[in-house]
PDB file of N, CA and C in Angstrom:
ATOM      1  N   UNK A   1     147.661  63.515  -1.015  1.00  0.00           N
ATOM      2  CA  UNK A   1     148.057  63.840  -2.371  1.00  0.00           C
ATOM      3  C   UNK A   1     149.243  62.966  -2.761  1.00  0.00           C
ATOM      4  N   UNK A   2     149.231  62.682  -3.750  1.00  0.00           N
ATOM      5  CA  UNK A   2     150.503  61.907  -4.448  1.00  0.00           C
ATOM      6  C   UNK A   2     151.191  62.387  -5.785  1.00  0.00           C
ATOM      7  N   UNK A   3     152.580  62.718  -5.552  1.00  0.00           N
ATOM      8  CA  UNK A   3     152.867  62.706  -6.921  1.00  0.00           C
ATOM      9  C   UNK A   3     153.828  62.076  -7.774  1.00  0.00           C
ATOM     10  N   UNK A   4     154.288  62.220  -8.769  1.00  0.00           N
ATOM     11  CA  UNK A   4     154.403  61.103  -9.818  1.00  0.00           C
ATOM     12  C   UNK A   4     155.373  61.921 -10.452  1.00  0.00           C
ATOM     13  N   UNK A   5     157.148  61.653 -10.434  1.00  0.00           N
ATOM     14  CA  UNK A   5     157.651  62.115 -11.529  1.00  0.00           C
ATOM     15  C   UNK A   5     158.372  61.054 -12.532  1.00  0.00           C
ATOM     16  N   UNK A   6     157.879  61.124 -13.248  1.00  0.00           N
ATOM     17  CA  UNK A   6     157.956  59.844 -14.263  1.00  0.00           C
ATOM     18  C   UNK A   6     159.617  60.278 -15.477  1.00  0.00           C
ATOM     19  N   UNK A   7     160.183  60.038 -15.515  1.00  0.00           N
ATOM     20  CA  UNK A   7     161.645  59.724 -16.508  1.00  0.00           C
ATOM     21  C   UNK A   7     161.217  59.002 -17.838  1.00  0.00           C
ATOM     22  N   UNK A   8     161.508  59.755 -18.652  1.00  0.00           N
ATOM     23  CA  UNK A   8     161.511  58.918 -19.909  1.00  0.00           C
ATOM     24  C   UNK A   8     162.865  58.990 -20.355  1.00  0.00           C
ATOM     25  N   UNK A   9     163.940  57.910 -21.127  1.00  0.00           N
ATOM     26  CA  UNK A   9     164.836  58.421 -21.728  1.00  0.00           C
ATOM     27  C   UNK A   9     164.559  57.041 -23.191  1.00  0.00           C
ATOM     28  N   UNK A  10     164.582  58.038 -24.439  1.00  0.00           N
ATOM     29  CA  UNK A  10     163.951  57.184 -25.603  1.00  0.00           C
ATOM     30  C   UNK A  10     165.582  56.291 -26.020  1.00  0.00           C
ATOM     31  N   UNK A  11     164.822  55.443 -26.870  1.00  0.00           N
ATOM     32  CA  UNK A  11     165.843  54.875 -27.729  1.00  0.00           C
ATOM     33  C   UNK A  11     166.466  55.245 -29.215  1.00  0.00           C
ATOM     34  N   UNK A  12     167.445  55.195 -29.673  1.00  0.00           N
ATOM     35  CA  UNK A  12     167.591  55.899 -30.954  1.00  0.00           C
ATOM     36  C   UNK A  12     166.698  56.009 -31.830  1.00  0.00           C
ATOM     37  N   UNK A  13     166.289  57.370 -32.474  1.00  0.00           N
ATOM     38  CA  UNK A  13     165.200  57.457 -33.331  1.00  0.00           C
ATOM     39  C   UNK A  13     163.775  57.579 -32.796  1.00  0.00           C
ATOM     40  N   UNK A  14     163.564  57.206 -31.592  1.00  0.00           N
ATOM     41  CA  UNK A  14     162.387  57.094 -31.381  1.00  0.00           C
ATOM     42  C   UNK A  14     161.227  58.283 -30.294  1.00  0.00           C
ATOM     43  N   UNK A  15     162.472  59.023 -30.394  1.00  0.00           N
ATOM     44  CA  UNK A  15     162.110  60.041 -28.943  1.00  0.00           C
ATOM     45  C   UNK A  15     160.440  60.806 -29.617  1.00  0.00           C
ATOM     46  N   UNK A  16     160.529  61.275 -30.962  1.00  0.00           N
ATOM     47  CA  UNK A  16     159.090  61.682 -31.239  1.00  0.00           C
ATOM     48  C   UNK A  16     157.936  61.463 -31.224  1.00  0.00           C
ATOM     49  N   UNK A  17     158.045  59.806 -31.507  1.00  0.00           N
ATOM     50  CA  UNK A  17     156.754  59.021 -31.089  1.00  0.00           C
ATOM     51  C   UNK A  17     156.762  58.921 -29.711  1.00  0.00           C
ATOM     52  N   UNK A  18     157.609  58.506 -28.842  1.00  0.00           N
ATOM     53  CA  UNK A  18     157.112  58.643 -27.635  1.00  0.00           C
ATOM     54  C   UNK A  18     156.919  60.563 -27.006  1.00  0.00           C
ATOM     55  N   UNK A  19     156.994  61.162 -27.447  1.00  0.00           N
ATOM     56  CA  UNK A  19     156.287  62.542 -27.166  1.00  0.00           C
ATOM     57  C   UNK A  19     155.214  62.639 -27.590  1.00  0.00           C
ATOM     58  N   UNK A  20     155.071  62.425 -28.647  1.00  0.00           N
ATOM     59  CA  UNK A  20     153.454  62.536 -28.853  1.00  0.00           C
ATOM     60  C   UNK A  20     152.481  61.533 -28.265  1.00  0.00           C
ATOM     61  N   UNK A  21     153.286  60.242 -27.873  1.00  0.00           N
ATOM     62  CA  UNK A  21     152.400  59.659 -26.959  1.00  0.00           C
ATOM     63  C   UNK A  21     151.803  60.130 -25.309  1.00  0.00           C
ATOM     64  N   UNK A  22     152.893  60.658 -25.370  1.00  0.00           N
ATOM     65  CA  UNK A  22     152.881  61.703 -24.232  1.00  0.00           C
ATOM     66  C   UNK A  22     152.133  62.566 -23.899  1.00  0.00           C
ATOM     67  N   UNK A  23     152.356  63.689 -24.938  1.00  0.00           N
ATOM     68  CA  UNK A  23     151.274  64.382 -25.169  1.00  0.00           C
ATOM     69  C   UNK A  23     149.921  63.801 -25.016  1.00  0.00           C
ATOM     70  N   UNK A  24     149.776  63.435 -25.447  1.00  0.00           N
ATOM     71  CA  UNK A  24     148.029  62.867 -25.870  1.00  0.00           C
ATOM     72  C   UNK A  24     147.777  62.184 -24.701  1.00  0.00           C
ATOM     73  N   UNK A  25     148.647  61.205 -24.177  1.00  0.00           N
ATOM     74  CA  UNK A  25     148.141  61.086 -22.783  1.00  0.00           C
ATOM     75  C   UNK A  25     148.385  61.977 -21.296  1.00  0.00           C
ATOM     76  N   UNK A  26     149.096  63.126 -21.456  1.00  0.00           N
ATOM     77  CA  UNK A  26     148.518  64.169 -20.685  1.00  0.00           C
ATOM     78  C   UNK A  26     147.310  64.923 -21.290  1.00  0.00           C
ATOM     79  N   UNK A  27     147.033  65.218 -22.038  1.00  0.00           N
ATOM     80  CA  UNK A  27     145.709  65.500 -22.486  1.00  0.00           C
ATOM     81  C   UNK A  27     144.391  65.203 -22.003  1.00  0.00           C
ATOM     82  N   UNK A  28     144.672  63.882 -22.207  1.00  0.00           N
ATOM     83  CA  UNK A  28     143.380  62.851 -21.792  1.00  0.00           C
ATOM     84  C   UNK A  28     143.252  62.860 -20.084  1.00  0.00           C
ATOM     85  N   UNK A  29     144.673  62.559 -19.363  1.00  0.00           N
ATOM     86  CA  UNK A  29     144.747  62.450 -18.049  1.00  0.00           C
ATOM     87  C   UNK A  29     144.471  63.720 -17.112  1.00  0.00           C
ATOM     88  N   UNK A  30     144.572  65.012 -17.975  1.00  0.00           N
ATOM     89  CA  UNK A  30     144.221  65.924 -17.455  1.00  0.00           C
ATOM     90  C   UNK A  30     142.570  65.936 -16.919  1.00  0.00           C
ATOM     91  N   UNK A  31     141.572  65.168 -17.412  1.00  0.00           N
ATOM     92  CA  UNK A  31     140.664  65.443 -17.270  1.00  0.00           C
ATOM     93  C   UNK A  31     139.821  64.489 -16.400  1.00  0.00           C
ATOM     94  N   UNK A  32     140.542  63.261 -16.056  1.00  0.00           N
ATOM     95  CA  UNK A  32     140.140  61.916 -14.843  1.00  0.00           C
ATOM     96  C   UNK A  32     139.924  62.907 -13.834  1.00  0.00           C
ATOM     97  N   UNK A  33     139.079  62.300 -12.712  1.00  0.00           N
ATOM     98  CA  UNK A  33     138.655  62.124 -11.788  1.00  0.00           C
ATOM     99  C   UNK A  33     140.007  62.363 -10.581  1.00  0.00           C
ATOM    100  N   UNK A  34     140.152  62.984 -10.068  1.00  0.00           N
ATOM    101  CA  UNK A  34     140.967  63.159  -8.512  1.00  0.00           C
ATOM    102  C   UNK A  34     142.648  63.651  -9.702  1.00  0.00           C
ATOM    103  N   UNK A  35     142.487  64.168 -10.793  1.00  0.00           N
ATOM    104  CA  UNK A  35     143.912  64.853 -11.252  1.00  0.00           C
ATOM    105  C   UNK A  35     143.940  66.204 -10.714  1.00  0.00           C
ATOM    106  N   UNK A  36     145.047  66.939 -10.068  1.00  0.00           N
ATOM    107  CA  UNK A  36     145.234  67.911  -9.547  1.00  0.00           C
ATOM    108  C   UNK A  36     146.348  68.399 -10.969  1.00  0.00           C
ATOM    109  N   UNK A  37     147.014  68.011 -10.816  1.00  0.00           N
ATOM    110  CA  UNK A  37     148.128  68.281 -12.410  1.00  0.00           C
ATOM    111  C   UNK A  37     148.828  67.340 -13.246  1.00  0.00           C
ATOM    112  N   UNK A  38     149.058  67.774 -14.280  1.00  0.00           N
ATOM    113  CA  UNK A  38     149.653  66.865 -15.485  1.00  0.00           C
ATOM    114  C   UNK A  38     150.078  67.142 -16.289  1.00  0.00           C
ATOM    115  N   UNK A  39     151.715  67.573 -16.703  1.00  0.00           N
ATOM    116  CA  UNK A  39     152.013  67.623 -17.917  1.00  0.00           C
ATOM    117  C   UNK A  39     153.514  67.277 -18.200  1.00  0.00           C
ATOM    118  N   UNK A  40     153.987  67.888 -19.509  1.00  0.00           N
ATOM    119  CA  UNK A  40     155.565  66.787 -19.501  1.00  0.00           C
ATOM    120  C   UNK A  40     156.348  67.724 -20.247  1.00  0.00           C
ATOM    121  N   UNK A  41     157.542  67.418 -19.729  1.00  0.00           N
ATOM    122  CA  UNK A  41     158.256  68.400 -19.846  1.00  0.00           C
ATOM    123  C   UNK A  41     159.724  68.034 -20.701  1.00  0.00           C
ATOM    124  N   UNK A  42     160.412  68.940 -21.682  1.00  0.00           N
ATOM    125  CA  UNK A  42     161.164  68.058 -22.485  1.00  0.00           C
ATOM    126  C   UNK A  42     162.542  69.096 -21.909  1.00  0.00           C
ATOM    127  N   UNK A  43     163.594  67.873 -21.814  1.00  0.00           N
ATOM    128  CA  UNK A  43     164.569  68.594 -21.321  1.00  0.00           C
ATOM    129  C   UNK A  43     165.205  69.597 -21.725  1.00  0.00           C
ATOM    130  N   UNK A  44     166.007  70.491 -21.243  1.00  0.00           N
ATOM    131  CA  UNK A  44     166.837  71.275 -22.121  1.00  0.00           C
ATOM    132  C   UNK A  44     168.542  70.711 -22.254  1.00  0.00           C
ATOM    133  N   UNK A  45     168.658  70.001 -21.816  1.00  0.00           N
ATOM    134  CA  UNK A  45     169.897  69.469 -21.903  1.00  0.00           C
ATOM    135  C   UNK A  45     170.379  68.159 -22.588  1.00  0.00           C
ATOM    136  N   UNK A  46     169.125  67.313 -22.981  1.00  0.00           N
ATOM    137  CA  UNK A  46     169.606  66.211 -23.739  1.00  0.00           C
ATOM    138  C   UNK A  46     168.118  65.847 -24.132  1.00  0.00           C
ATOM    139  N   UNK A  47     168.610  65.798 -25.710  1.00  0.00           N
ATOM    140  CA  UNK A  47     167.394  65.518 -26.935  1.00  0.00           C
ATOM    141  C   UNK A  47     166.498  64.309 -26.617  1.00  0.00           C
ATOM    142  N   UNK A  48     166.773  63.317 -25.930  1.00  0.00           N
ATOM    143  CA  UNK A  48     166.255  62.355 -25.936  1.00  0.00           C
ATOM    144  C   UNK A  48     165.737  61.626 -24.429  1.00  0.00           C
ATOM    145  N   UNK A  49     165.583  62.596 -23.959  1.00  0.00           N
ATOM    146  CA  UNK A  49     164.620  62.597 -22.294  1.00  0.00           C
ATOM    147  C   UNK A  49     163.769  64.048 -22.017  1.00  0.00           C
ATOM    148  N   UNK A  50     162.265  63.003 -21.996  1.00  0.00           N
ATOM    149  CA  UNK A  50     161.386  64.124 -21.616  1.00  0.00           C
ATOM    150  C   UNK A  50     160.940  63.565 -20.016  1.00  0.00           C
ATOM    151  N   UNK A  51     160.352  64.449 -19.185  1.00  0.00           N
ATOM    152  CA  UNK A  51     159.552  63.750 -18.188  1.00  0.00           C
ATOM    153  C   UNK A  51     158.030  64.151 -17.694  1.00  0.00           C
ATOM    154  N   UNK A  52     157.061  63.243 -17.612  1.00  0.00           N
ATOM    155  CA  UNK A  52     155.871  63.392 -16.810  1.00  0.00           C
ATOM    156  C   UNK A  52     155.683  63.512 -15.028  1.00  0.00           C
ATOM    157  N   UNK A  53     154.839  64.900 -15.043  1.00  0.00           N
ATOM    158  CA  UNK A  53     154.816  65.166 -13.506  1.00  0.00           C
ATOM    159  C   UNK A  53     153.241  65.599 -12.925  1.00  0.00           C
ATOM    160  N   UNK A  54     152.749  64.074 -12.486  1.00  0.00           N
ATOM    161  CA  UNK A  54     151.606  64.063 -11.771  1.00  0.00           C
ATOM    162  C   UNK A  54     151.188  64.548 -10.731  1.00  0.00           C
ATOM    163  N   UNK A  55     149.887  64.946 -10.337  1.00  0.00           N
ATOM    164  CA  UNK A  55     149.706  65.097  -9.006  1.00  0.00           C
ATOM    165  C   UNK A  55     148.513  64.701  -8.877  1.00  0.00           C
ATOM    166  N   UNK A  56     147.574  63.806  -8.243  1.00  0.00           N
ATOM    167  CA  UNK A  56     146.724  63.072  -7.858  1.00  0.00           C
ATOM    168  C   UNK A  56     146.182  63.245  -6.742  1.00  0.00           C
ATOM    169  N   UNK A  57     144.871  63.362  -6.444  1.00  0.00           N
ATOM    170  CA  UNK A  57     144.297  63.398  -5.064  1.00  0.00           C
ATOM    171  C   UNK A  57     144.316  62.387  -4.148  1.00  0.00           C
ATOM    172  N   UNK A  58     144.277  61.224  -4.760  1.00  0.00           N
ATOM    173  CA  UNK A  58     144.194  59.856  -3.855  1.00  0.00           C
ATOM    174  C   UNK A  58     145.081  58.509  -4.317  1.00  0.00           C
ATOM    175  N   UNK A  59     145.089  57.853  -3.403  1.00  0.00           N
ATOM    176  CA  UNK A  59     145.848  56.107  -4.443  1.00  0.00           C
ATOM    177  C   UNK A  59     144.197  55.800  -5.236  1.00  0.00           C
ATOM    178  N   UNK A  60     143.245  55.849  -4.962  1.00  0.00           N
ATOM    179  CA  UNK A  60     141.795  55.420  -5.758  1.00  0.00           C
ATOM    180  C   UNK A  60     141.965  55.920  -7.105  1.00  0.00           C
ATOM    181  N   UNK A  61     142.462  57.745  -7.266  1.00  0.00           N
ATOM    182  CA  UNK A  61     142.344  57.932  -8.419  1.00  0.00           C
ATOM    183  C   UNK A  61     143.412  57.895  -9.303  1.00  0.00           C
ATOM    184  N   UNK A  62     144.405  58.120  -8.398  1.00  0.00           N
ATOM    185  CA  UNK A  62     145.670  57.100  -9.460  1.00  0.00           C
ATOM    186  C   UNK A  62     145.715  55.769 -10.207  1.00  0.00           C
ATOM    187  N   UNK A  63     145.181  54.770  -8.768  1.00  0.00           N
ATOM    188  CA  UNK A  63     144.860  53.633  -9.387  1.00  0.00           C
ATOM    189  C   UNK A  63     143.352  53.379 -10.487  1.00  0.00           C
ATOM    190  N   UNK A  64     142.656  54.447 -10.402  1.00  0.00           N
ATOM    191  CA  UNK A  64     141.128  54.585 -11.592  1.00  0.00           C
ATOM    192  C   UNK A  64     142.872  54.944 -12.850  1.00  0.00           C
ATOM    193  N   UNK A  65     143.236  55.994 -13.101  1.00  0.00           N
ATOM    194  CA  UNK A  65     143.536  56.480 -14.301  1.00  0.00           C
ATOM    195  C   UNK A  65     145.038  55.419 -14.652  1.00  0.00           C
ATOM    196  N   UNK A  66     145.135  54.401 -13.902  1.00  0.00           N
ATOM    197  CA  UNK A  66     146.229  53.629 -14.566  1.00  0.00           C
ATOM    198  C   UNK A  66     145.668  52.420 -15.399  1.00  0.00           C
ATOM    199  N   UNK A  67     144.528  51.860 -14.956  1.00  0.00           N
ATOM    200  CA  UNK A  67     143.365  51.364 -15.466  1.00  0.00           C
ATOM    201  C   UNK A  67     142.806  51.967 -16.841  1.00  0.00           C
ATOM    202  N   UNK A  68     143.095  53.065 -17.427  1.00  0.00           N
ATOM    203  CA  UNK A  68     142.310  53.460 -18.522  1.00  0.00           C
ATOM    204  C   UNK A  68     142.851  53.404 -19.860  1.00  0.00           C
ATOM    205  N   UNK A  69     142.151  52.995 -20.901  1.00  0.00           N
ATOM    206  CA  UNK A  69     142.406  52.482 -21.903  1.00  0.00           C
ATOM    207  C   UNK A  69     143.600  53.279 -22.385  1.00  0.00           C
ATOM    208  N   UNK A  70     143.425  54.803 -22.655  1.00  0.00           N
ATOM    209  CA  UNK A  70     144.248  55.553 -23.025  1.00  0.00           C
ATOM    210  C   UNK A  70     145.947  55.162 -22.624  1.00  0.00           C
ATOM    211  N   UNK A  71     145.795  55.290 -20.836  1.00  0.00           N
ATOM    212  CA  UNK A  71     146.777  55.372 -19.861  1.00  0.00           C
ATOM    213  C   UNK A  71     147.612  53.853 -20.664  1.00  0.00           C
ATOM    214  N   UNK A  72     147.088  52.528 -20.851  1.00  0.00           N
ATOM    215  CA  UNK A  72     147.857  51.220 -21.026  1.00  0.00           C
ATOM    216  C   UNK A  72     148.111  51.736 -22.749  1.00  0.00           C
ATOM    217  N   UNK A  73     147.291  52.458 -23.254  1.00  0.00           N
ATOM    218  CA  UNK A  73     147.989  52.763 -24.964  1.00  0.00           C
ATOM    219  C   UNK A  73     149.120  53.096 -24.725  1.00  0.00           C
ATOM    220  N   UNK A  74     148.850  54.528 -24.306  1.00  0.00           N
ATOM    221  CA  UNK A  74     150.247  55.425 -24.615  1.00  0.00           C
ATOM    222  C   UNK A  74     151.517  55.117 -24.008  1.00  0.00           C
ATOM    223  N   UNK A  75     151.445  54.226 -22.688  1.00  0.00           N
ATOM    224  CA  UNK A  75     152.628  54.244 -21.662  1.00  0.00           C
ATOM    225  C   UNK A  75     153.227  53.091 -22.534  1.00  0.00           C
ATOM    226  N   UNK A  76     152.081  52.097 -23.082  1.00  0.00           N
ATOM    227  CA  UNK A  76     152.824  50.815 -23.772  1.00  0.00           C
ATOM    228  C   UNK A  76     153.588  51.551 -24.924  1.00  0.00           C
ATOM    229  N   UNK A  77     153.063  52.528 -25.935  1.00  0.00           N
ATOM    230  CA  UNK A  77     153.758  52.552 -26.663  1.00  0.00           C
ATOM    231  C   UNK A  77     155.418  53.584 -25.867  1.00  0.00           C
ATOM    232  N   UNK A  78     155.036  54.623 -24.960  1.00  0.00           N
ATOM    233  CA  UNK A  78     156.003  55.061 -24.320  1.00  0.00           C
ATOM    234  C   UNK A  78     157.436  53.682 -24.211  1.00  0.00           C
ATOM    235  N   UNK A  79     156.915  52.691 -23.977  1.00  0.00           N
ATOM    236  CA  UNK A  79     157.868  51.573 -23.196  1.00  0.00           C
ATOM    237  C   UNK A  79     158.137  50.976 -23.720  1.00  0.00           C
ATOM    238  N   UNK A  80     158.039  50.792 -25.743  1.00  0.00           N
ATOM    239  CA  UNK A  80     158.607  50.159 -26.497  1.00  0.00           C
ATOM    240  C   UNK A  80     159.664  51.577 -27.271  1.00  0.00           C
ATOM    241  N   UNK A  81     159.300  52.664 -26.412  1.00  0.00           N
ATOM    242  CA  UNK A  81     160.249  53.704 -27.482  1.00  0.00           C
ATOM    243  C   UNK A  81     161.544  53.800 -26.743  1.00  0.00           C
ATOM    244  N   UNK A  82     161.650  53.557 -25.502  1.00  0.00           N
ATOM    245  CA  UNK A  82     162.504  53.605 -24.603  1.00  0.00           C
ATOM    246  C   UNK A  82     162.525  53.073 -22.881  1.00  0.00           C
ATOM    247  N   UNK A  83     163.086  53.839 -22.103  1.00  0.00           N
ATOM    248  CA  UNK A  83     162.865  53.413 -20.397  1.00  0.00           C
ATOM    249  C   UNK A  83     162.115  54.356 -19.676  1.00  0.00           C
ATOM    250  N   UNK A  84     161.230  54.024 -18.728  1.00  0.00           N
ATOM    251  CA  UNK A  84     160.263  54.519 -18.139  1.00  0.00           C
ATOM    252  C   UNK A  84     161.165  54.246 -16.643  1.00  0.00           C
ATOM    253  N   UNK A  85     161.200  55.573 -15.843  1.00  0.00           N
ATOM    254  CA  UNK A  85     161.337  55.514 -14.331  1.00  0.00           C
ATOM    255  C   UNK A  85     160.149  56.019 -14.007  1.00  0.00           C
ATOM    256  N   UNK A  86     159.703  55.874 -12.656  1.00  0.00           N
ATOM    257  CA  UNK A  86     159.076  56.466 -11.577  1.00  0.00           C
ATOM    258  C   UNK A  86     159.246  56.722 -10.256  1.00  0.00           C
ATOM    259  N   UNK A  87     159.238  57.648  -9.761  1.00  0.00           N
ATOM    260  CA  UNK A  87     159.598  58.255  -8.345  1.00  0.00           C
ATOM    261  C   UNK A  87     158.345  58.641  -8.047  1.00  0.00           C
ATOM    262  N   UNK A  88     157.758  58.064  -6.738  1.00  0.00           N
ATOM    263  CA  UNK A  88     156.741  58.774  -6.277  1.00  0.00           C
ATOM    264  C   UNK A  88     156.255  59.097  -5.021  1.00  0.00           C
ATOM    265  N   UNK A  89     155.699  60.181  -4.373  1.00  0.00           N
ATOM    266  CA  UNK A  89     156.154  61.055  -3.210  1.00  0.00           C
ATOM    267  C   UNK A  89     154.150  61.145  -2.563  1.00  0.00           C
ATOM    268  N   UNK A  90     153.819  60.735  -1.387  1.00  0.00           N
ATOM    269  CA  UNK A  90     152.928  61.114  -0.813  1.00  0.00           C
ATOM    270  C   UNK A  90     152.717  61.841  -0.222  1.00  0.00           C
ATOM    271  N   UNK A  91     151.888  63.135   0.223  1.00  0.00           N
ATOM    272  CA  UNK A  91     151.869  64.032   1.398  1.00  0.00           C
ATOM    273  C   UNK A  91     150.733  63.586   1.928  1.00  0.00           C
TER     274      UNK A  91
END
């Protein structure tokens, strides 16, 4: 299993569009092939960082859903709204 906690912190003005990009691509990602969980979570302590927290059955189906049209939309637009981290943990 692998999982994925992803950091967003937006740039001025822009934190809404990248949530709804968000949104919509947990939506979609919820439903690939080898997803165990997916969704994103908006902080309570500062307006302008939300984060995504994956869990994946394999590197195959991580690497299938990073590949998907949706996945290169939304993260691109995610990565012009602000900075993208990733931390990610295998068992």
């Amino acid at each position: 299993m692998i999982r994925l906690n992803c950091f967003f912190q937006a740039k001025a003005g822009k934190y809404q569009e990248a949530l709804e990009a968000a949104i919509a691509l947990v939506a979609k990602s919820q439903k690939h092939a080898g997803c165990i969980a997916y969704d994103a979570f908006e902080s309570a302590t500062r307006k302008d960082v939300f984060s995504i927290i994956e869990t994946w059955a394999d590197q195959a189906s991580l690497d299938a859903h990073s590949q998907t049209p949706e996945f290169i939309e939304y993260v691109g637009i995610m990565q012009k709204c602000g900075t993208l981290s990733v931390e990610s943990f295998n068992k």
